[in-house]
Protein backbone atom coordinates (compact mmCIF):
# COMPACT_ATOMS: atom_id res chain seq x y z
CA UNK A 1 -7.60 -14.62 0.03
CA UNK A 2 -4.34 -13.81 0.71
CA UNK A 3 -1.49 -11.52 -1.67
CA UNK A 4 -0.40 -14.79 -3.36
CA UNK A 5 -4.35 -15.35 -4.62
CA UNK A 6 -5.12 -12.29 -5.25
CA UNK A 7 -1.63 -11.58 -7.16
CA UNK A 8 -2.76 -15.09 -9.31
CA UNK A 9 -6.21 -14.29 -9.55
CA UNK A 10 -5.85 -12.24 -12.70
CA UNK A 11 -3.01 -14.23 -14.23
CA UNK A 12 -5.08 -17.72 -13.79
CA UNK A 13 -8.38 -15.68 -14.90
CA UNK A 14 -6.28 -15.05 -17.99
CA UNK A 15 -5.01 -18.06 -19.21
CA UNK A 16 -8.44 -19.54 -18.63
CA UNK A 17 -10.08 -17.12 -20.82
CA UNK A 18 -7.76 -16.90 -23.37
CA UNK A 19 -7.96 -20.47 -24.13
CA UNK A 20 -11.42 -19.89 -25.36
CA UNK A 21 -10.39 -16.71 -27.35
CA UNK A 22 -9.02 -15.30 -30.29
CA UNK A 23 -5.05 -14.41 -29.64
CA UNK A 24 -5.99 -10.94 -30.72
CA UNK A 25 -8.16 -10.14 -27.71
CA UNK A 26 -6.93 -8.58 -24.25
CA UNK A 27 -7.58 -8.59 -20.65
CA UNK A 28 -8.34 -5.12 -18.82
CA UNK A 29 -8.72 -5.30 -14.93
CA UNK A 30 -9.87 -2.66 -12.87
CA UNK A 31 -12.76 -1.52 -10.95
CA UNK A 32 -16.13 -0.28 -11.90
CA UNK A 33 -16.71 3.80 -11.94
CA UNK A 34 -20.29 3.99 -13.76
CA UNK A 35 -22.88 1.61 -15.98
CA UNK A 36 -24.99 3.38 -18.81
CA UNK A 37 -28.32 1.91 -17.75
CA UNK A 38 -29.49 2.62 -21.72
CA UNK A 39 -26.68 1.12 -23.63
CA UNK A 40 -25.12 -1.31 -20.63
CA UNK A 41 -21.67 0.32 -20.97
CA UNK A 42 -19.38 0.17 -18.07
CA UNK A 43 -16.78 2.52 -17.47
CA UNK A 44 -13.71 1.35 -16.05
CA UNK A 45 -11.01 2.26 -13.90
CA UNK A 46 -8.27 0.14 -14.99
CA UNK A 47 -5.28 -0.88 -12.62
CA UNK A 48 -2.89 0.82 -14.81
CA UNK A 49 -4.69 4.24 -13.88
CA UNK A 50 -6.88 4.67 -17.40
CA UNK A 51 -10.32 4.80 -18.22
CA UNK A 52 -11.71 2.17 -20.80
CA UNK A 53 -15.20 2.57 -22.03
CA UNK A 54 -16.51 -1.36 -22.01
CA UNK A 55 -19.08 -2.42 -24.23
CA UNK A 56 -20.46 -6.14 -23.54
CA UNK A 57 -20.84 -8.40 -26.94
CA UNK A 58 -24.33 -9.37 -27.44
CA UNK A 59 -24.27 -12.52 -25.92
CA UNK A 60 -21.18 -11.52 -23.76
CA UNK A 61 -20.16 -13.91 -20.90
CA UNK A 62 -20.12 -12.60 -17.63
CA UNK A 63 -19.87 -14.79 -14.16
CA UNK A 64 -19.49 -13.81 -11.09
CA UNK A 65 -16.37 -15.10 -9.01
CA UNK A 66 -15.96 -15.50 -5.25
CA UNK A 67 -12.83 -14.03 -3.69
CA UNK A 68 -10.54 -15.29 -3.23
CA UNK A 69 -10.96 -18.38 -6.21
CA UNK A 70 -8.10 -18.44 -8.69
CA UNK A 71 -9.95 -20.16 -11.60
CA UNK A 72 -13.24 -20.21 -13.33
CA UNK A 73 -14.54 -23.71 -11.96
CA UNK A 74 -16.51 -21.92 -9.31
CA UNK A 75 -17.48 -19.07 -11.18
CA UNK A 76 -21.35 -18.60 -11.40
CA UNK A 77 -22.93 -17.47 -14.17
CA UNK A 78 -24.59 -13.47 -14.10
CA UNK A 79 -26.37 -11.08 -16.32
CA UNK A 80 -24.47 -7.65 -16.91
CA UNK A 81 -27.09 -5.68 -15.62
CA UNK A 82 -26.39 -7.35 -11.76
CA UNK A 83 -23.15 -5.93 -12.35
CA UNK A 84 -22.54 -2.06 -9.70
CA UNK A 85 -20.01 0.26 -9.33
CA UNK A 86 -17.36 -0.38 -6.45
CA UNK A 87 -17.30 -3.91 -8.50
CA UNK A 88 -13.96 -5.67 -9.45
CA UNK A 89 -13.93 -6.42 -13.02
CA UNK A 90 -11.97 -8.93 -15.10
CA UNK A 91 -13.14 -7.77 -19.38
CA UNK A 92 -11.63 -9.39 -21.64
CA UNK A 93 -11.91 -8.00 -25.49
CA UNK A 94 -10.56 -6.10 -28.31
CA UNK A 95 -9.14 -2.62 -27.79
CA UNK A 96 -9.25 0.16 -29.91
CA UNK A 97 -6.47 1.49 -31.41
CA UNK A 98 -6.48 4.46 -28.79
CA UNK A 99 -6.69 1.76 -25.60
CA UNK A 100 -9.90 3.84 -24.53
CA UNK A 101 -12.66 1.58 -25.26
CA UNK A 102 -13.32 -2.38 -25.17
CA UNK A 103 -16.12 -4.44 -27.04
CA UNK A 104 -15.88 -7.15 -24.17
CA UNK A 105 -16.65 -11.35 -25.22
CA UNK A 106 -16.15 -11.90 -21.36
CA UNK A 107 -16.79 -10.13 -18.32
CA UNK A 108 -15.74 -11.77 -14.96
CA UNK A 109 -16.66 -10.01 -12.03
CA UNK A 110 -15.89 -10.26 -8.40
CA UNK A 111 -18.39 -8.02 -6.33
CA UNK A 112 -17.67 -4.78 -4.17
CA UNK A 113 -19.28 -6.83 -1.17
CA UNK A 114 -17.04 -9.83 -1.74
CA UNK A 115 -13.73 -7.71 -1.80
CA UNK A 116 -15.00 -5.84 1.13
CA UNK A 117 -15.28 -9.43 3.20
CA UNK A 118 -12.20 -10.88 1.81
CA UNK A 119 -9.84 -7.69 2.96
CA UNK A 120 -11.01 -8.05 6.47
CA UNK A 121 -10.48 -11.47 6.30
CA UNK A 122 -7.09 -10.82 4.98
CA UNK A 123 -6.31 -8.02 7.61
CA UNK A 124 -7.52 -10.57 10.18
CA UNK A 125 -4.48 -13.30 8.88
CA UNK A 126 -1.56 -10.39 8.61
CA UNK A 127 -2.40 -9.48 11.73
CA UNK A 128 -2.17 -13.15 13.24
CA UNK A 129 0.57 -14.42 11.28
CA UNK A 130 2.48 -11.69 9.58
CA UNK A 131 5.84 -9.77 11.07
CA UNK A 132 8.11 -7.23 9.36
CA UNK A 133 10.78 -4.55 10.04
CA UNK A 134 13.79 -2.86 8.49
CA UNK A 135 16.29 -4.90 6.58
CA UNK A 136 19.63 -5.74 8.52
CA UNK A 137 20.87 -7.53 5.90
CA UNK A 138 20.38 -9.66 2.04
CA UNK A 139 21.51 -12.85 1.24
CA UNK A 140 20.16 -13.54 -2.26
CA UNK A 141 21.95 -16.44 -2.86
CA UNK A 142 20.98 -18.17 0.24
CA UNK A 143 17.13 -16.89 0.03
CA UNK A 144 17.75 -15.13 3.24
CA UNK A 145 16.38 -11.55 4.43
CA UNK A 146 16.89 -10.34 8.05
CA UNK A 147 14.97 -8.17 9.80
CA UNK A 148 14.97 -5.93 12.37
CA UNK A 149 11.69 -6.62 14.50
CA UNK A 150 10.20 -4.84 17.64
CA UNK A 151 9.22 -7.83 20.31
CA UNK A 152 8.67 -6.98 24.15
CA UNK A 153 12.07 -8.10 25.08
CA UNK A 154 13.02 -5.43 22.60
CA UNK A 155 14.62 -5.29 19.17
CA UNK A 156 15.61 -8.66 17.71
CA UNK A 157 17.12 -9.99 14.51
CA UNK A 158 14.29 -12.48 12.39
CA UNK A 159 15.81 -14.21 9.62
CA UNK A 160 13.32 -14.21 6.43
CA UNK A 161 13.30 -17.53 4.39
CA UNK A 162 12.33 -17.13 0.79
CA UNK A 163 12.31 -19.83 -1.93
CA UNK A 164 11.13 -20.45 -5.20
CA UNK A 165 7.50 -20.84 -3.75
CA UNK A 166 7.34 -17.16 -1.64
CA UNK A 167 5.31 -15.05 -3.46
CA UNK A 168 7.61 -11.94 -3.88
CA UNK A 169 6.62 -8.43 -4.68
CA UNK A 170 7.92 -5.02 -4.52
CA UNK A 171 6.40 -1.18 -4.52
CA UNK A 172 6.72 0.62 -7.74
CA UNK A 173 8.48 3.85 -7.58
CA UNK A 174 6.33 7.03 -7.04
CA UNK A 175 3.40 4.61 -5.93
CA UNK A 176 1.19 4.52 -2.53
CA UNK A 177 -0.43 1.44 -4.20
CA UNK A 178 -0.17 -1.96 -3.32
CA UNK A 179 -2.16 -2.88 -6.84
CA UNK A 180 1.14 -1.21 -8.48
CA UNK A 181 3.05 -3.44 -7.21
CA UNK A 182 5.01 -5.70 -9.36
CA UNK A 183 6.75 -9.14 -8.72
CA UNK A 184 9.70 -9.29 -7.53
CA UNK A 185 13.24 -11.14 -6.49
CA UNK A 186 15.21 -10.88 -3.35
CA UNK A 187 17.91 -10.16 -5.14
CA UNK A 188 16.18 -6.62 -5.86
CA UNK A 189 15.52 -5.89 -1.43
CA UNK A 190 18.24 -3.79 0.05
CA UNK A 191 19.42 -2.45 2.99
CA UNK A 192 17.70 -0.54 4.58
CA UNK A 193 13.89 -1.58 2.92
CA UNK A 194 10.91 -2.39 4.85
CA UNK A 195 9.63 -5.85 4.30
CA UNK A 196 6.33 -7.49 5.59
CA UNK A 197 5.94 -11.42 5.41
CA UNK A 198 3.50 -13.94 5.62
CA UNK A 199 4.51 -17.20 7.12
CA UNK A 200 5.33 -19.18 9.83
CA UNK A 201 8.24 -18.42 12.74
CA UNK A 202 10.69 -21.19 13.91
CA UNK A 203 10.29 -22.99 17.44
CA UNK A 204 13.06 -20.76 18.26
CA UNK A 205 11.99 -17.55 17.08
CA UNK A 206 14.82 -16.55 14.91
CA UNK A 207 13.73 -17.77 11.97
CA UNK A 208 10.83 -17.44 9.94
CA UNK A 209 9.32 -19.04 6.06
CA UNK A 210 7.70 -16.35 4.32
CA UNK A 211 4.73 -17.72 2.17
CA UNK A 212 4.57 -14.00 0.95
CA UNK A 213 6.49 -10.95 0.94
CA UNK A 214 6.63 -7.54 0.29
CA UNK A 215 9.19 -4.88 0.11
CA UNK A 216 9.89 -1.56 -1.08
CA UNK A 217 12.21 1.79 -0.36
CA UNK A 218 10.55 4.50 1.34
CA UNK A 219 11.30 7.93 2.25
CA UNK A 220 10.56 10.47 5.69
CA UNK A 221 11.04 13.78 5.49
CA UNK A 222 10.80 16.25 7.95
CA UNK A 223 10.18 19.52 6.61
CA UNK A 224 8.74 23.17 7.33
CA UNK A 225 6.00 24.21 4.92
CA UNK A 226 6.83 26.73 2.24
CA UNK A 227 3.44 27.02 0.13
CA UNK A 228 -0.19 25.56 -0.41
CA UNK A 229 -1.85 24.68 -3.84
CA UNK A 230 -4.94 23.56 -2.26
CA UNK A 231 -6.60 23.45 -5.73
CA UNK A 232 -3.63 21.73 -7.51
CA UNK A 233 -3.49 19.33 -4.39
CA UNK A 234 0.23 20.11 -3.93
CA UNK A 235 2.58 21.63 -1.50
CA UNK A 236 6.25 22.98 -1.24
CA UNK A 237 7.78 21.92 1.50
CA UNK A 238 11.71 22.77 2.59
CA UNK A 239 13.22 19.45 3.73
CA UNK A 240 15.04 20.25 7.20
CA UNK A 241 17.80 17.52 6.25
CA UNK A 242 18.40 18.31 2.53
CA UNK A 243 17.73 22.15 3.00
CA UNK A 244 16.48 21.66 -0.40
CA UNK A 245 12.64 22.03 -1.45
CA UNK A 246 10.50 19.31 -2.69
CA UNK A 247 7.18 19.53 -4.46
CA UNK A 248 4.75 17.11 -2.22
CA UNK A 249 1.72 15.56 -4.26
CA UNK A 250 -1.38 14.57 -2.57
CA UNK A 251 -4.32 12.31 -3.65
CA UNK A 252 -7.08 10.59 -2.42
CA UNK A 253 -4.61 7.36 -1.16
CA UNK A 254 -2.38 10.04 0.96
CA UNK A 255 -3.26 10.28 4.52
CA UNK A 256 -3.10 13.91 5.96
CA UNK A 257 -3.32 14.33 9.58
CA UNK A 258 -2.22 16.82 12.76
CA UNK A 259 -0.83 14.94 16.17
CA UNK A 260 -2.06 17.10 19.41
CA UNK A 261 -0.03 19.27 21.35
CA UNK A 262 0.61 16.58 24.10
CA UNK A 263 1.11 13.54 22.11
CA UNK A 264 3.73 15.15 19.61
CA UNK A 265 5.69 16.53 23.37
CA UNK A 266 5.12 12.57 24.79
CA UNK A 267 6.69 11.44 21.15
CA UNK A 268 9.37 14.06 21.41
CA UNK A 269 10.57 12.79 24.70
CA UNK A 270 10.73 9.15 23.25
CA UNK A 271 12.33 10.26 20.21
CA UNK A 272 14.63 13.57 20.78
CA UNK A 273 15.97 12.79 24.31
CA UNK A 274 13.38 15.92 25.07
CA UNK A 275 13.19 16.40 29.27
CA UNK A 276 15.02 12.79 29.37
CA UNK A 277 14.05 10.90 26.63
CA UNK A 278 15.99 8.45 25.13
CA UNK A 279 17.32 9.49 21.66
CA UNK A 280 16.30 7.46 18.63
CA UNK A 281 13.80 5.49 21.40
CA UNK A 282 10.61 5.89 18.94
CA UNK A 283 7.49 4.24 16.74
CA UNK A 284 7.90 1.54 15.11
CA UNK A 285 6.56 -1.52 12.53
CA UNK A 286 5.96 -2.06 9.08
CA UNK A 287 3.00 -4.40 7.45
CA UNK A 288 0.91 -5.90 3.19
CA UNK A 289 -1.87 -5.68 0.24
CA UNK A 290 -3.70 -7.35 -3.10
CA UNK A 291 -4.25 -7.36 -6.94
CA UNK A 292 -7.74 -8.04 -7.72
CA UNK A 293 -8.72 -5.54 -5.08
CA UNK A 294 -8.07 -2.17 -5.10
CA UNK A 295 -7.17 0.62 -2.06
CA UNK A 296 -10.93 1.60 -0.77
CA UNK A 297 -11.61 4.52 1.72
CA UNK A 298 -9.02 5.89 4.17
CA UNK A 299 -5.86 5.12 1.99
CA UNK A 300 -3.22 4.04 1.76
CA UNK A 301 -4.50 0.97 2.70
CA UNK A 302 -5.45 1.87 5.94
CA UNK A 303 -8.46 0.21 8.16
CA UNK A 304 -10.31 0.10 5.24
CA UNK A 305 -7.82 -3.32 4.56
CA UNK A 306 -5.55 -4.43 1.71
CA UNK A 307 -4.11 -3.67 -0.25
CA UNK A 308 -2.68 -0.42 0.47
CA UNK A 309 0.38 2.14 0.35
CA UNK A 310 2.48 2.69 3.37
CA UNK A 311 2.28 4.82 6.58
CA UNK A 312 4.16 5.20 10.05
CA UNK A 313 3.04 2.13 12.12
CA UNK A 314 3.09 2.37 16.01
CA UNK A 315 0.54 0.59 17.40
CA UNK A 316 -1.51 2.70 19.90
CA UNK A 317 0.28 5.42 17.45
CA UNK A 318 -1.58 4.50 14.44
CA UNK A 319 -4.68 4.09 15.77
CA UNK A 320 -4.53 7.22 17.28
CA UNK A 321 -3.84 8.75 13.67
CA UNK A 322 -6.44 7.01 12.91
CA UNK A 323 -9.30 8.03 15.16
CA UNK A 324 -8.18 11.67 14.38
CA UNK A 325 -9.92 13.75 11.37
CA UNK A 326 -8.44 14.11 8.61
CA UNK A 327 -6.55 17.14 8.13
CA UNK A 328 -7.35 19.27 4.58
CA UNK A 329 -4.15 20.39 2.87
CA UNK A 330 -5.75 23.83 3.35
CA UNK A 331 -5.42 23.86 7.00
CA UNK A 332 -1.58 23.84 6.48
CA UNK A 333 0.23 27.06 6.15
CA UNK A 334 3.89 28.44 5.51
CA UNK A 335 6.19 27.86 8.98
CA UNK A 336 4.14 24.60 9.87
CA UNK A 337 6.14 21.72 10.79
CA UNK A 338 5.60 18.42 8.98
CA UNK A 339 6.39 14.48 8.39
CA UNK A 340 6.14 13.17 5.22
CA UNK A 341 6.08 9.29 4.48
CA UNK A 342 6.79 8.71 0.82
CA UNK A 343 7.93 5.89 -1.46
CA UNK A 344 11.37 6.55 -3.19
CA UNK A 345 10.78 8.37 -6.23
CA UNK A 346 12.72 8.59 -9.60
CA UNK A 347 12.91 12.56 -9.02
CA UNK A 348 13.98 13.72 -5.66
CA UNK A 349 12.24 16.99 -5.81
CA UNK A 350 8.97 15.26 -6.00
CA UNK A 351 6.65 12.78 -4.05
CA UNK A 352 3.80 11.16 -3.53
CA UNK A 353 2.58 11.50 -0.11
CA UNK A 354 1.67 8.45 1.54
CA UNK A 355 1.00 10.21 5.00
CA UNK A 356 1.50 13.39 5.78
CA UNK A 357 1.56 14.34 9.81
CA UNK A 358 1.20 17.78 10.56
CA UNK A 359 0.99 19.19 14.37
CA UNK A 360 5.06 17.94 14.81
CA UNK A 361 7.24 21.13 15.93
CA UNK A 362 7.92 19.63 19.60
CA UNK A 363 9.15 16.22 17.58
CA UNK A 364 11.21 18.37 15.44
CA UNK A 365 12.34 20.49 18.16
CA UNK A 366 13.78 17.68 20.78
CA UNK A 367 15.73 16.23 17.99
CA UNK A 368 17.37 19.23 17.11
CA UNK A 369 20.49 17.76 15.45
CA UNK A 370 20.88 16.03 12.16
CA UNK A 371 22.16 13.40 13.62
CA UNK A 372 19.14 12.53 16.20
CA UNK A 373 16.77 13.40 13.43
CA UNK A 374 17.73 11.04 11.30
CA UNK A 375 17.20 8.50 13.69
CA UNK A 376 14.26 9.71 14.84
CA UNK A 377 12.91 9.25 10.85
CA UNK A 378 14.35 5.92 10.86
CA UNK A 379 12.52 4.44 13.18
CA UNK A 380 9.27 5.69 12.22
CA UNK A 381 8.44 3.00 10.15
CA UNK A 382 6.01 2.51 7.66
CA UNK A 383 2.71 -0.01 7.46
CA UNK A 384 2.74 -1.90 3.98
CA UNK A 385 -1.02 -2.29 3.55
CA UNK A 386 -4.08 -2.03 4.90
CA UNK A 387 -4.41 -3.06 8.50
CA UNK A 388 -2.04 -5.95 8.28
CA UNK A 389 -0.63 -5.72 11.68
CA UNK A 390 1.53 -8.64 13.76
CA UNK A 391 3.87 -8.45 15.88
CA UNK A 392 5.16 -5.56 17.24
């Protein structure tokens, strides 16, 4: 199941449904919190970020649909009671007038297990067949997108093809979430974005038809920390570039963790020109998610599979990140050194962490200027989704 099922899933799911419904009822989406064993009401975690209290019909339909399907024909008939939390769930229903409870007709469910087997399976085909980088340059008109891509030769220029059959989507503002992303048009990818693709590359290389894409603005700060809200998961950080401060967020899809002493001094050598190093010479890649699944585990998207936020990408970088403990916002203190990957929010003063990479001071400290710190944050790229690697 790749983004372009999963992203159809729901809207297919709908129009099936609703042909067998009154206009007046709605679809909800989201995933399974909790199931009153007494009254069989399911509380639901929609993708919107609410709670909806859903209360099955007598009678109620409810199948169970293998991922990856976009339609109903293969959906198998269930009873409610077979449905668990961690479960994907499709109700369809009237709302209240307040949006917080359901009395669901139809309940179409696609189980935690399933989801869990289609993301690696998904993960597996990114990593195969998908590529991504910075963008060089847009030309809407001709459905092109280039690319800056890290190959062994070096950097290289990939030319994206999109038509009217890519399947094109793009981060929401203020969101680690692939599930908030929305469709999109090329028109909207810019400069200076990080795009992942799904497709197939040209005999030649330096071209490549994207079945699927994904793009979005991000943000990297480097920044000394000013305060910790451990309770109100939030910190005030002062950004090194901006000298201004900026109120970081955390939640349970930001990943928080602290580099050693001696791999932050090998990265500072790559990236500040420290004892040699060539400036600007850093990490590296960028990477994709889904709609009927949701971000499980170590988010944003991270080995846990798609979909997912976005985090620096480097290869043996990454997965030394991720081997690592997490780091608790509580272990940080005023005067430590951080990275923060973000998407670009509406307020400046504000983000969402994505990841958040504590432990950097000899980073920091070889690229002293503004200058070679701003390309050292420009080339730490970030990974669209969970585990969807490729090349490199």
């Amino acid at each position: 199941m790749k983004i372009t099922h999963l992203g159809c899933a729901a809207i297919v799911l709908s129009a099936a449904i609703a042909a067998a419904q009154q206009p007046a009822r709605v679809n909800v989406l989201g995933a399974v919190e909790s199931i009153d064993p007494a009254s069989g009401r399911i509380t639901l975690h929609s993708d919107d970020g609410k709670t909806v209290m859903i209360a099955p019909h007598v009678g109620a339909h409810v199948y169970r649909l293998p991922a990856g399907e976009k339609s109903l024909s293969k959906a198998v008939p269930i009873e409610a009671k077979e449905i668990v939390p961690g479960d994907r769930l499709l109700a369809r229903g009237e709302l209240s007038e307040d949006k917080a409870a359901m009395a669901a007709t139809t309940l179409v469910v696609m189980t935690k297990a399933d989801v869990a087997k289609q993301q690696q399976a998904d993960r597996a085909e990114w990593q195969r067949r998908g590529v991504g980088g910075i963008v060089s340059s847009v030309e809407a008109d001709k459905g092109e997108v280039t690319i800056t891509t890290r190959t062994a030769e070096g950097k290289k220029p990939l030319i994206v093809e999109v038509t009217a059959k890519t399947a094109v989507r793009r981060y929401a503002p203020d969101s680690v979430k692939f599930a908030d992303a929305r469709p999109g048009t090329i028109a909207e990818i810019k400069v200076g974005d990080q795009v992942r693709a799904l497709g197939a590359k040209s005999e030649d290389g330096t071209r490549y038809a994207a079945e699927e894409i994904v793009s979005g603005t991000f943000r990297n700060i480097a920044a000394t920390v000013s305060s910790v809200d451990a309770a109100g998961n939030t910190l005030k950080i002062m950004d090194l570039a901006t000298r201004k401060p900026v109120i970081v967020h955390v939640n349970s899809d930001s990943t928080l963790r602290k580099l050693p002493e001696m791999v932050a001094r090998m990265i500072a050598m790559r990236t500040g020109g420290a004892q040699g190093g060539a400036p600007g010479a850093a990490p590296p890649n960028a990477q994709g998610g889904g709609a009927w699944q949701r971000p499980q585990g170590a988010a944003p998207g991270g080995p846990a599979g798609p979909p997912g936020g976005m985090r620096p990408h480097n290869g043996d970088l990454q997965q030394m990140l991720e081997r690592m403990p997490p780091l608790k916002l509580e272990d940080l203190k005023p005067g430590d050194a951080i990275i923060v990957s973000s998407t670009q929010g509406a307020d400046p003063s504000q983000v969402t962490a994505i990841m958040l990479v504590a432990g950097v001071e000899p980073i920091l400290t070889a690229a002293s200027s503004g200058s070679q710190r701003a390309a050292m944050l420009g080339s730490w790229n970030l990974d669209m989704g969970g585990g969807m690697g490729g090349e490199q």
